[in-house]
Every structure is written in C-alpha cells, then in structure tokens.
N, C-alpha and C. Protein backbone atom coordinates (compact mmCIF):
# COMPACT_ATOMS: atom_id res chain seq x y z
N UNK A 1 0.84 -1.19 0.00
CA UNK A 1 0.00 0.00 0.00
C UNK A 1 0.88 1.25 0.00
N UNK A 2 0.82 2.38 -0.73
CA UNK A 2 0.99 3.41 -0.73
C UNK A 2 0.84 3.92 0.34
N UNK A 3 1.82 5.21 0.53
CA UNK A 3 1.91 6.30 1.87
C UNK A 3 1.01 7.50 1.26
N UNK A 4 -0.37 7.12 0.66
CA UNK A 4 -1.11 8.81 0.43
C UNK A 4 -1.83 9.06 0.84
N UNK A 5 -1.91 9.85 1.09
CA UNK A 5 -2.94 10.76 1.81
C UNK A 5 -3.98 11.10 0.95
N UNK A 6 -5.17 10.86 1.23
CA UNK A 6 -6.45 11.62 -0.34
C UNK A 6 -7.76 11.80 0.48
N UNK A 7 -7.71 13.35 0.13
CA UNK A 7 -8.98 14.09 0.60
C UNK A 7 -9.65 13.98 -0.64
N UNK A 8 -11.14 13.51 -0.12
CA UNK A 8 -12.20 13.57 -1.37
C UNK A 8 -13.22 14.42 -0.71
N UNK A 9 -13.69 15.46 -1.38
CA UNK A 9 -14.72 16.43 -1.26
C UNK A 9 -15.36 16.82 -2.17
N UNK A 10 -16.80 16.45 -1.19
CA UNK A 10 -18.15 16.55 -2.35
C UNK A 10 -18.47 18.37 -1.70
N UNK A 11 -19.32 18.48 -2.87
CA UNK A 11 -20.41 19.66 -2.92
C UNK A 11 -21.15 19.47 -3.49
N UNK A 12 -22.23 20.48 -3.00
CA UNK A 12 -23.39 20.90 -3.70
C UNK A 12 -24.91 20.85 -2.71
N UNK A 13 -25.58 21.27 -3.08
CA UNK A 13 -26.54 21.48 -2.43
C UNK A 13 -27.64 20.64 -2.45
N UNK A 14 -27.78 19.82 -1.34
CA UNK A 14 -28.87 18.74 -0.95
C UNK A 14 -30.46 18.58 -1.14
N UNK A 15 -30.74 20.22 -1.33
CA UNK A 15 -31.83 20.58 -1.48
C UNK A 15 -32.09 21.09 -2.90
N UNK A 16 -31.79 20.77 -3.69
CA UNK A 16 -31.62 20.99 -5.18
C UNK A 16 -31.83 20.01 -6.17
N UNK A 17 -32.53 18.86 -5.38
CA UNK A 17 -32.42 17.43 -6.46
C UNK A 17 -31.01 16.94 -6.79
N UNK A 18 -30.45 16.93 -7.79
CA UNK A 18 -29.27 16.04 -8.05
C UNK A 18 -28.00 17.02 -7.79
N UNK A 19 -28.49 18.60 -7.58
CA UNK A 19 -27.10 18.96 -6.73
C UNK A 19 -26.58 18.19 -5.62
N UNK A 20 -27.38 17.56 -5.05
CA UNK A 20 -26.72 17.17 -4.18
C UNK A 20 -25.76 16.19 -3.76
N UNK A 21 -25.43 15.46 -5.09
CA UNK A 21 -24.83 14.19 -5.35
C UNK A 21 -23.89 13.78 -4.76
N UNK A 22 -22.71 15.55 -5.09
CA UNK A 22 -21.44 15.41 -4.44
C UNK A 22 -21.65 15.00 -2.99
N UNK A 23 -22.42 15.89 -2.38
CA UNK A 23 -22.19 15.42 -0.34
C UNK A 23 -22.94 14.04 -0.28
N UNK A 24 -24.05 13.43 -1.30
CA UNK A 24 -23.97 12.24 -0.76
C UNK A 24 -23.29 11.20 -1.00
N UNK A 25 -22.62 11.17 -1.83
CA UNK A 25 -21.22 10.05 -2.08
C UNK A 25 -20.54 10.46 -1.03
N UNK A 26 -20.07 11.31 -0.54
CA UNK A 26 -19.19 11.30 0.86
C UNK A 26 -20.07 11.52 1.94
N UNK A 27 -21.10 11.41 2.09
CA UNK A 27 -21.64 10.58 3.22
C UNK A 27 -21.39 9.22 2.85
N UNK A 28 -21.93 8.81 1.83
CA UNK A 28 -21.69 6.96 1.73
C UNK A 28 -20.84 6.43 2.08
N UNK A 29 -19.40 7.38 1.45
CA UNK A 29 -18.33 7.01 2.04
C UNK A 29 -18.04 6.77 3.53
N UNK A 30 -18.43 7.94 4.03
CA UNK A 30 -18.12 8.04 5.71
C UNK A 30 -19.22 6.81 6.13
N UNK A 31 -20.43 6.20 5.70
CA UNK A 31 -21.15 5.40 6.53
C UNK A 31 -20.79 3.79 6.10
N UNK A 32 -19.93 3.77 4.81
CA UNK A 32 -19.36 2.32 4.70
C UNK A 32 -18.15 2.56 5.40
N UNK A 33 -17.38 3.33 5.68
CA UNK A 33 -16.05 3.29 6.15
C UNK A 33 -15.30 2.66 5.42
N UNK A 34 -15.16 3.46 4.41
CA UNK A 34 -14.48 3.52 3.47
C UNK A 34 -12.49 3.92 3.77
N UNK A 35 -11.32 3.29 4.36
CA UNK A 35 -10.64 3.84 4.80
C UNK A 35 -8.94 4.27 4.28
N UNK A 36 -8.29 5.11 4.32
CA UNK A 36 -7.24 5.91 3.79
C UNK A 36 -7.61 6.80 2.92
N UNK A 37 -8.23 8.02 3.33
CA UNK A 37 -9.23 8.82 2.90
C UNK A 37 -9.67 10.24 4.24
N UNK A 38 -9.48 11.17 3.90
CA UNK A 38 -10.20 12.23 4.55
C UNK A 38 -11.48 12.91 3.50
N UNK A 39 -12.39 12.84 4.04
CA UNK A 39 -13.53 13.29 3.52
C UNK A 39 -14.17 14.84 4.28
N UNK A 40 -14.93 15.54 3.24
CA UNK A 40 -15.14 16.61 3.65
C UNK A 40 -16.33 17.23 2.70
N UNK A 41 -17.26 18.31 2.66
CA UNK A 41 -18.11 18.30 2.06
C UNK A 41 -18.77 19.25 2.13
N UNK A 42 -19.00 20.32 1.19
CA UNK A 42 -20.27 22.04 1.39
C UNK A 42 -21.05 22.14 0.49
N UNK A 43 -21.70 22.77 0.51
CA UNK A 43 -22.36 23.79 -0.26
C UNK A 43 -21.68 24.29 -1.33
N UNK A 44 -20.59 24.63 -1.26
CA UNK A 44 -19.48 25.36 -2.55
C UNK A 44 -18.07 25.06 -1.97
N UNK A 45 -17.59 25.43 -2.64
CA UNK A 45 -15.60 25.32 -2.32
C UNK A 45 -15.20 26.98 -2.03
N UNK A 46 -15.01 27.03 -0.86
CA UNK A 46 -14.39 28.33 -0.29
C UNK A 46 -12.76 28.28 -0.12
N UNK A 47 -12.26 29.67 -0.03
CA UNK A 47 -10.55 29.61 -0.17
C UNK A 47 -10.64 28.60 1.55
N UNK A 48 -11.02 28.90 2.09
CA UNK A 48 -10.36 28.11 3.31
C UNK A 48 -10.09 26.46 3.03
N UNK A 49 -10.96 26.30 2.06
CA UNK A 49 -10.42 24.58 1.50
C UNK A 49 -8.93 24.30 1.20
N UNK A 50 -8.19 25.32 0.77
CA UNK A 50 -7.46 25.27 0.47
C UNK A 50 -6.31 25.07 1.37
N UNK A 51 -6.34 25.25 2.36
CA UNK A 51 -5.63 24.73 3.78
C UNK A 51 -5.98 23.51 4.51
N UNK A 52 -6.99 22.70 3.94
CA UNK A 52 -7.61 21.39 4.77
C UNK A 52 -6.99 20.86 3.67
N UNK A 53 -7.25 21.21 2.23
CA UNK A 53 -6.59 20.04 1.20
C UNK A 53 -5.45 19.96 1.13
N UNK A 54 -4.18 21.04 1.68
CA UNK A 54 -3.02 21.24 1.43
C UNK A 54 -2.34 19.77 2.19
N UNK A 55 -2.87 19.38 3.47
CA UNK A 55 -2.11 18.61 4.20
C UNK A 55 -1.99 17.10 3.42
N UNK A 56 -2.58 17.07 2.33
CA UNK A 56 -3.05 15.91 1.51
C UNK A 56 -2.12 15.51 0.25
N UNK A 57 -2.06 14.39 -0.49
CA UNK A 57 -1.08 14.52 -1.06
C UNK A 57 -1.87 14.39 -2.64
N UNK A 58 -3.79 13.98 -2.91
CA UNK A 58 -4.00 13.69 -4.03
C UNK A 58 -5.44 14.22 -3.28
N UNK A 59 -6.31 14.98 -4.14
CA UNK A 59 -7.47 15.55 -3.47
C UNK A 59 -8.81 14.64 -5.30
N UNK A 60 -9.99 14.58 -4.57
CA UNK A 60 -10.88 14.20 -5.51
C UNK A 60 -11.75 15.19 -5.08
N UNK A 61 -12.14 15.76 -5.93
CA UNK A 61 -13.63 16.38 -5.64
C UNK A 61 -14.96 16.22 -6.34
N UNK A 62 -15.97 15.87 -6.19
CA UNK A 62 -17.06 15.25 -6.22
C UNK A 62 -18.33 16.05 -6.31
N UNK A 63 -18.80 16.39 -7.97
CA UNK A 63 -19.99 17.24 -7.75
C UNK A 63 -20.81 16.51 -8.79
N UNK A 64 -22.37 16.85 -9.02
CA UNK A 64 -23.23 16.92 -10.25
C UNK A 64 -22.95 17.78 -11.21
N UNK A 65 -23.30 17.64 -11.99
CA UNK A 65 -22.82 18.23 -13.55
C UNK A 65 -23.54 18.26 -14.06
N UNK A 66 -24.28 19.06 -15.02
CA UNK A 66 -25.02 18.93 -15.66
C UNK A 66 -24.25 18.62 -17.35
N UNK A 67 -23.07 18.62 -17.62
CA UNK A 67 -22.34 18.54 -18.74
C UNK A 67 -21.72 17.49 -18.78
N UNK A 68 -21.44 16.63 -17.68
CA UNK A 68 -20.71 15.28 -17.17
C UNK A 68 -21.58 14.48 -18.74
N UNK A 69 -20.53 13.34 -18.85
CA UNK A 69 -20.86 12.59 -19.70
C UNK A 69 -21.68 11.24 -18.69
N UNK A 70 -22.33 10.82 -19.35
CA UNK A 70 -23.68 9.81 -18.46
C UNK A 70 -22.67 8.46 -18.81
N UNK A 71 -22.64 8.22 -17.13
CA UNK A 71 -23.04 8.46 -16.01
C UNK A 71 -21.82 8.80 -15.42
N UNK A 72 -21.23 9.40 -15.58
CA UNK A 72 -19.96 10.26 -14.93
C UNK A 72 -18.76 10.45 -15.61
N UNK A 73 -17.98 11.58 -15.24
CA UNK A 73 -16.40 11.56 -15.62
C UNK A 73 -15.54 11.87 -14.71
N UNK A 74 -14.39 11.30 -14.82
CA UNK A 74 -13.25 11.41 -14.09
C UNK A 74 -11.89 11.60 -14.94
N UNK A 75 -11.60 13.38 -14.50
CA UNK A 75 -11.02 13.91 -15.17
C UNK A 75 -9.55 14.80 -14.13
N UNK A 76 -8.29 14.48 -14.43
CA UNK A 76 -7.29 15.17 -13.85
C UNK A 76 -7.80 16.58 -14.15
N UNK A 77 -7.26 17.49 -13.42
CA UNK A 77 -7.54 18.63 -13.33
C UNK A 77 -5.91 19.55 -12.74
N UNK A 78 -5.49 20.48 -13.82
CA UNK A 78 -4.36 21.31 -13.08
C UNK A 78 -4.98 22.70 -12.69
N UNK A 79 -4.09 23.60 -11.41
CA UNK A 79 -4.42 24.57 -11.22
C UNK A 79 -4.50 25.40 -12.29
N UNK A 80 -5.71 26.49 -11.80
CA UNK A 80 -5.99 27.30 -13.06
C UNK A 80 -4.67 28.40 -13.27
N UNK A 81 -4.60 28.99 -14.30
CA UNK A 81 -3.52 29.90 -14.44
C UNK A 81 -4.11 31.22 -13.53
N UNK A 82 -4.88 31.79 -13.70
CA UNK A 82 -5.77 32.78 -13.07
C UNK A 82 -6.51 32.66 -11.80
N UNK A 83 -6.28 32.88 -10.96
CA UNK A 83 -7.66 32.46 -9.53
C UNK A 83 -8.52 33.28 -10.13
N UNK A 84 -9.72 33.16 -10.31
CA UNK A 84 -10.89 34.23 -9.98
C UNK A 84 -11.69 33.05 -9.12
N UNK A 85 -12.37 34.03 -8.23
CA UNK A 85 -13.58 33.77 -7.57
C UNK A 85 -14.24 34.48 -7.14
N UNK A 86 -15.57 34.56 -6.53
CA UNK A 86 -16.42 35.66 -6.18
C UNK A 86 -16.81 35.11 -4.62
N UNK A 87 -17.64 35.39 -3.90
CA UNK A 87 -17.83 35.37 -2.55
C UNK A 87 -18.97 34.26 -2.89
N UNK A 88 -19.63 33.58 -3.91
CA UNK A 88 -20.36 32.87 -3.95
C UNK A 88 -19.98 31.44 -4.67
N UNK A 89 -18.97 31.23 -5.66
CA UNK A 89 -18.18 30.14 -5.59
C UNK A 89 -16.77 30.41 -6.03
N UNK A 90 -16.42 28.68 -6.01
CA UNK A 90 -14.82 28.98 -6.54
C UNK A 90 -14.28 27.69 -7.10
N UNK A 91 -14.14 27.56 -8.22
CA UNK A 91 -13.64 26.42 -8.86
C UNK A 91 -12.38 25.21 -8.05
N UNK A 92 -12.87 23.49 -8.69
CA UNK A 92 -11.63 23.05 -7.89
C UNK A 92 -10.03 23.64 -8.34
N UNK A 93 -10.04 23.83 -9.77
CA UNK A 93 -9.11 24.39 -10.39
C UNK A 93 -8.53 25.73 -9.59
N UNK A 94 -9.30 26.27 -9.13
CA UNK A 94 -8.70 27.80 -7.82
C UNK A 94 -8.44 27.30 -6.89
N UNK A 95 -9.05 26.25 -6.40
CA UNK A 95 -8.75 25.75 -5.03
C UNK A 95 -6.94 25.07 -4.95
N UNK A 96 -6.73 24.08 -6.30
CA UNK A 96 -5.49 23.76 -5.99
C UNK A 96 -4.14 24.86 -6.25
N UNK A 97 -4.90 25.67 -6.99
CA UNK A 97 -4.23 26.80 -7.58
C UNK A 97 -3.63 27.70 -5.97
N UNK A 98 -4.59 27.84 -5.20
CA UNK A 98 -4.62 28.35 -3.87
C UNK A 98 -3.79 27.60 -3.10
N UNK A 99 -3.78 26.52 -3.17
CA UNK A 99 -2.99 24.90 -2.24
C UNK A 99 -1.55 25.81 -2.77
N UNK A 100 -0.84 25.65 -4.13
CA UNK A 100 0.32 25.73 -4.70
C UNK A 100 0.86 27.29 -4.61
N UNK A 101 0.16 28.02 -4.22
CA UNK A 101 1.16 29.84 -4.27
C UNK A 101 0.65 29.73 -2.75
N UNK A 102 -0.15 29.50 -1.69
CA UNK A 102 -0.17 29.50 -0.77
C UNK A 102 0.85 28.32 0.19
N UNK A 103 1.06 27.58 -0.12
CA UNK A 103 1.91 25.94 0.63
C UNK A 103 2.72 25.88 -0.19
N UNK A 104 3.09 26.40 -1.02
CA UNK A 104 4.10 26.05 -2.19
C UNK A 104 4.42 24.23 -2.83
N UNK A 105 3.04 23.74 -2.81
CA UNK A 105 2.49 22.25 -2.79
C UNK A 105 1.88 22.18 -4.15
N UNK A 106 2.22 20.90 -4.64
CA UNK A 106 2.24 20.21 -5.91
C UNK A 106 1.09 19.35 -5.27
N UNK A 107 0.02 19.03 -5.82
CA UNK A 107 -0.66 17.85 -5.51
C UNK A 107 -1.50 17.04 -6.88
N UNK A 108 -1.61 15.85 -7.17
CA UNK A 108 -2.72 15.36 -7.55
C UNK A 108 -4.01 15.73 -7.50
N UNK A 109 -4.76 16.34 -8.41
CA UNK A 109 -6.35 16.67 -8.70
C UNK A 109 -6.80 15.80 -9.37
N UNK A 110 -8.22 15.76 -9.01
CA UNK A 110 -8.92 15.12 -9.92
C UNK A 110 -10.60 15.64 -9.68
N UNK A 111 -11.44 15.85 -10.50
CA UNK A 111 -12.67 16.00 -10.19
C UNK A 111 -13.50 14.20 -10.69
N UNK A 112 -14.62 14.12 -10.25
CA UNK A 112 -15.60 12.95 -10.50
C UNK A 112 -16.95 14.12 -10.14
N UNK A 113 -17.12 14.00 -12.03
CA UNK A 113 -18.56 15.11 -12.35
C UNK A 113 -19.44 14.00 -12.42
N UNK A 114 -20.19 14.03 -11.51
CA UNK A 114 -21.79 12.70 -11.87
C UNK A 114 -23.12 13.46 -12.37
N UNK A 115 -23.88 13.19 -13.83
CA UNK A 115 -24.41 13.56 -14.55
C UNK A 115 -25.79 13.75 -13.73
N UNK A 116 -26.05 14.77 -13.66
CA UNK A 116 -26.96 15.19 -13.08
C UNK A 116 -27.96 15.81 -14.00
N UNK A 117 -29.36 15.72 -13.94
CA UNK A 117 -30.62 16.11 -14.69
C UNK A 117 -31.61 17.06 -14.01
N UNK A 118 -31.70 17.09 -12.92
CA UNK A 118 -33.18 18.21 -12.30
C UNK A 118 -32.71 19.00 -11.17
N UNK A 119 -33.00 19.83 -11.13
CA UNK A 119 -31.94 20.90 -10.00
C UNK A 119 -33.03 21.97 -9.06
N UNK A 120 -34.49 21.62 -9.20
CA UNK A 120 -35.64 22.42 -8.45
C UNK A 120 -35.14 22.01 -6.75
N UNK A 121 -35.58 22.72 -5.83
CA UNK A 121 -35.75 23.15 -4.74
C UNK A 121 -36.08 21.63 -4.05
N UNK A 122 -35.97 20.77 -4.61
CA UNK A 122 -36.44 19.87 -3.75
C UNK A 122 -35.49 18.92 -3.20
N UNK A 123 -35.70 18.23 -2.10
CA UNK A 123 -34.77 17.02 -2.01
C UNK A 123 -35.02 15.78 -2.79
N UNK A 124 -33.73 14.86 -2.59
CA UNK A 124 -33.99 13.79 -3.38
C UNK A 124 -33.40 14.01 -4.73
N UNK A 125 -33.05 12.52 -5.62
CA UNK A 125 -32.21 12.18 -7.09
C UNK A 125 -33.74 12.28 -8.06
N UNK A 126 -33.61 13.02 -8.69
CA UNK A 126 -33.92 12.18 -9.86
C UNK A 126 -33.78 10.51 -10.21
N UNK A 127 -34.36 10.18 -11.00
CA UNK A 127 -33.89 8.02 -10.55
C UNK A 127 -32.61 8.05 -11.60
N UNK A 128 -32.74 9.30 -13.06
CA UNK A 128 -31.39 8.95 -13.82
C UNK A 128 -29.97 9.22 -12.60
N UNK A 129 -30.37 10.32 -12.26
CA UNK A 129 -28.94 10.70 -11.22
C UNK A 129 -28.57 9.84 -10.35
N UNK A 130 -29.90 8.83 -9.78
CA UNK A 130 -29.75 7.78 -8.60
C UNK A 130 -28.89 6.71 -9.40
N UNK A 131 -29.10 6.39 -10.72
CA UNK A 131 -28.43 5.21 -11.52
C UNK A 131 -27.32 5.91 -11.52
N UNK A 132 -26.89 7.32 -11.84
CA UNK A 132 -25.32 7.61 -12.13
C UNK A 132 -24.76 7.30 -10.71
N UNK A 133 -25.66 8.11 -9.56
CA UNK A 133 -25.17 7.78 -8.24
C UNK A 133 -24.11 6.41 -7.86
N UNK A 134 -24.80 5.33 -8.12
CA UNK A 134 -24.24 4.15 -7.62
C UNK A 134 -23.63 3.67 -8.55
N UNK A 135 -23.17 4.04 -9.96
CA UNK A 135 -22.17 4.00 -10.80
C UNK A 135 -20.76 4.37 -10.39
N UNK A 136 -20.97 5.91 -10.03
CA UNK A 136 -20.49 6.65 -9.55
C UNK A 136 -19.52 6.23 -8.34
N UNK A 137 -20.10 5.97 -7.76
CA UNK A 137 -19.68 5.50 -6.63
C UNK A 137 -19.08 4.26 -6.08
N UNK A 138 -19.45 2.89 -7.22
CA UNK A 138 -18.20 2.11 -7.08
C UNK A 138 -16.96 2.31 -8.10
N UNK A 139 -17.05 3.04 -8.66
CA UNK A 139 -16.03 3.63 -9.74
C UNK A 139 -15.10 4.16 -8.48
N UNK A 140 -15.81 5.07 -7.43
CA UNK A 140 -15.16 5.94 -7.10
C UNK A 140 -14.05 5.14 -5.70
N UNK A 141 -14.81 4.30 -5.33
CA UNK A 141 -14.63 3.45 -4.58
C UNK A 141 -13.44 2.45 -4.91
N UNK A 142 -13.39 1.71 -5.76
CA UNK A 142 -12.24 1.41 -6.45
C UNK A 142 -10.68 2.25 -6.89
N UNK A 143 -11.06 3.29 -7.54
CA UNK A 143 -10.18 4.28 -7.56
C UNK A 143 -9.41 4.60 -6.42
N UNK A 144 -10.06 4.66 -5.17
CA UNK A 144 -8.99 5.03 -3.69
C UNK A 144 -8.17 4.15 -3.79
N UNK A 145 -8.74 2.86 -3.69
CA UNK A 145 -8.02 1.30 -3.41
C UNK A 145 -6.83 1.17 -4.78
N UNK A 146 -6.94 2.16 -5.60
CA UNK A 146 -5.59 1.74 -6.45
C UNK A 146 -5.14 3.08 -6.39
N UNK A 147 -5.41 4.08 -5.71
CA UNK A 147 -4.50 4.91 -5.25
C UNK A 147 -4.12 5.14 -3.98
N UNK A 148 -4.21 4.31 -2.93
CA UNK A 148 -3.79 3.98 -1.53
C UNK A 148 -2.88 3.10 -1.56
C-alpha cells in the first residue's frame, strides 16, 4: 500500500435534487467506512479549502454536472492559471491553484462530475442521477483502493 494521503470532497446542495450528489457520495463514504481517505463536504468550495486540502497529497472532488458525460467523468484537473472567484463560488481548479502559491504544494487533482438532470428546490435524485449515483460511486470506490 501506498503512503497517500487523499482528501475527497463533495459539494453541492442537498436541497436541489441532483445537486446534491457530491455530499452524498461522501456521506456513503463516511457510513461504509471507506478507509485511507479524509472526507469533507459544502455547499461550494471556499478559499479556506485550500488549507484542509493542502495537508493531503491527491485531493478528488465530487460534484453533479449537468455537462458530465452519463453516467460520470473522471477527469485530472491542473491549477488554473488565473484564480478568480467571487464570494459565492470557486472552482476546484482555484482551489489547488490556492494549495500551490499559498503551501508552495504540488498535488494530484482530480474531479468525478456525476451527470446530473433536475436541480428544483427539492430534495432527493432524480432516478437517472440515482443510476449515475451508484455508478459513480463504485467507480469511485475502487479508484482510492488503487491509489492507496
């Protein structure tokens, strides 16, 4: 086994139908105990992420998509050349961007976009998002275990 460290962090909003995808794959995670893994999970990605992910050596982050290819993608991701962000979100691409001029830290990115379809005020998947869900999620599940 590998010496890595890998923070996976979902977002998105629970109350939005299939926004909410990202935080429930890392609940799943945290309730199978899933282990060699720090998990973590909001509403959006704020600069302060960028100091919880730094201590890490390969970060995943975990949202719905509405552009994701069905039923998900998993795509490396480098820091952006530019930070922008606004007080209401901030890309994972800023976030590692933030990790590397702030910690002066190189890390492994990766996002896992799960294809998401209905985004009204409500709780609960859609049933297509529920099928990407558990796609999703032993994909994602596997992936630790060959990077641990």
């Amino acid at each position: 086994m590998k010496d890595n460290k890998i923070y996976v962090y979902g977002f998105g909003n629970p109350g939005r139908q299939d926004d909410g995808l990202g935080p429930a794959i890392i609940d799943k995670l945290e309730s199978d105990g899933v282990e060699g893994i720090i998990l973590d999970s909001n509403y959006q990605l704020n600069i302060e992420d960028a100091h919880n992910i730094s201590i890490c050596d390969k970060v995943i982050f975990v949202d719905a998509s509405i552009d994701a290819d069905e039923p998900f993608s998993f795509n490396k991701i480098e820091p952006s050349a530019e930070i922008t962000f606004t007080t209401h979100t901030m890309s994972p691409e800023s976030v590692i961007a933030l990790v590397k001029d702030l910690y002066d830290k190189d890390m492994e990115a990766y996002v896992l976009a799960v294809k998401g379809y209905e985004w009204e005020f409500v709780e609960g998947f859609s049933s297509e998002a529920s099928e990407n869900f558990n796609k999703a999620y032993t994909f994602l599940v596997n992936k630790i275990k060959e990077m641990i």
